[in-house]
Protein backbone atom coordinates (compact mmCIF):
# COMPACT_ATOMS: atom_id res chain seq x y z
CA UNK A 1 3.22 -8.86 -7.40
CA UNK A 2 1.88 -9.93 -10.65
CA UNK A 3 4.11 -7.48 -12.60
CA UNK A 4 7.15 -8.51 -11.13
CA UNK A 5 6.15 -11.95 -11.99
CA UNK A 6 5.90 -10.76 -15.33
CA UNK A 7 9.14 -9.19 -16.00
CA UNK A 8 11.02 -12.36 -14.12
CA UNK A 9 9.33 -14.26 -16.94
CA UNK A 10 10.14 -11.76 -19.51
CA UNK A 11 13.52 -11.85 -18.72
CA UNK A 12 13.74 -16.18 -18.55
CA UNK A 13 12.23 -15.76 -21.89
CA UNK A 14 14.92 -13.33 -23.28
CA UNK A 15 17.62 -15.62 -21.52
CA UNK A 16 16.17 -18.01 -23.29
CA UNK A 17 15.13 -16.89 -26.89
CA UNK A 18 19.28 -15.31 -27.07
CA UNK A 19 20.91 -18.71 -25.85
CA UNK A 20 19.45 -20.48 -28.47
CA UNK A 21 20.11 -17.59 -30.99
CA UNK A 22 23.96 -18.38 -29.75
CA UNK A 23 23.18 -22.20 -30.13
CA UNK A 24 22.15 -21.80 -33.89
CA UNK A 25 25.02 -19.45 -34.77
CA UNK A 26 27.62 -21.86 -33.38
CA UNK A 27 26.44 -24.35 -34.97
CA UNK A 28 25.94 -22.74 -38.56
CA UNK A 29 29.75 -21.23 -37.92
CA UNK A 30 30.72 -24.75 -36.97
CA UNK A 31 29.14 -26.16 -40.62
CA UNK A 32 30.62 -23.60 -43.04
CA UNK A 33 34.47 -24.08 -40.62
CA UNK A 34 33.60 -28.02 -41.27
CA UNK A 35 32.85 -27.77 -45.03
C-alpha cells in the first residue's frame, strides 16, 4: 500500500519537477526570440 503510495508521489513529483523545466525553457527561448 505504502509503496504504491510512494511511486504515485514519485511520479506527481516528476510531472511536476519536468513541467516547470518546460516552463523555464519557454520562457528563456521567449527572452533571447524577444531581444
Amino acid at each position: 500500500m505504502t509503496l504504491k503510495l510512494d511511486l504515485e508521489l514519485l511520479q506527481f513529483s516528476i510531472v511536476l519537477w519536468r513541467s516547470e523545466r518546460v516552463a523555464r525553457l519557454s520562457m528563456s527561448l521567449t527572452r533571447k526570440l524577444d531581444s
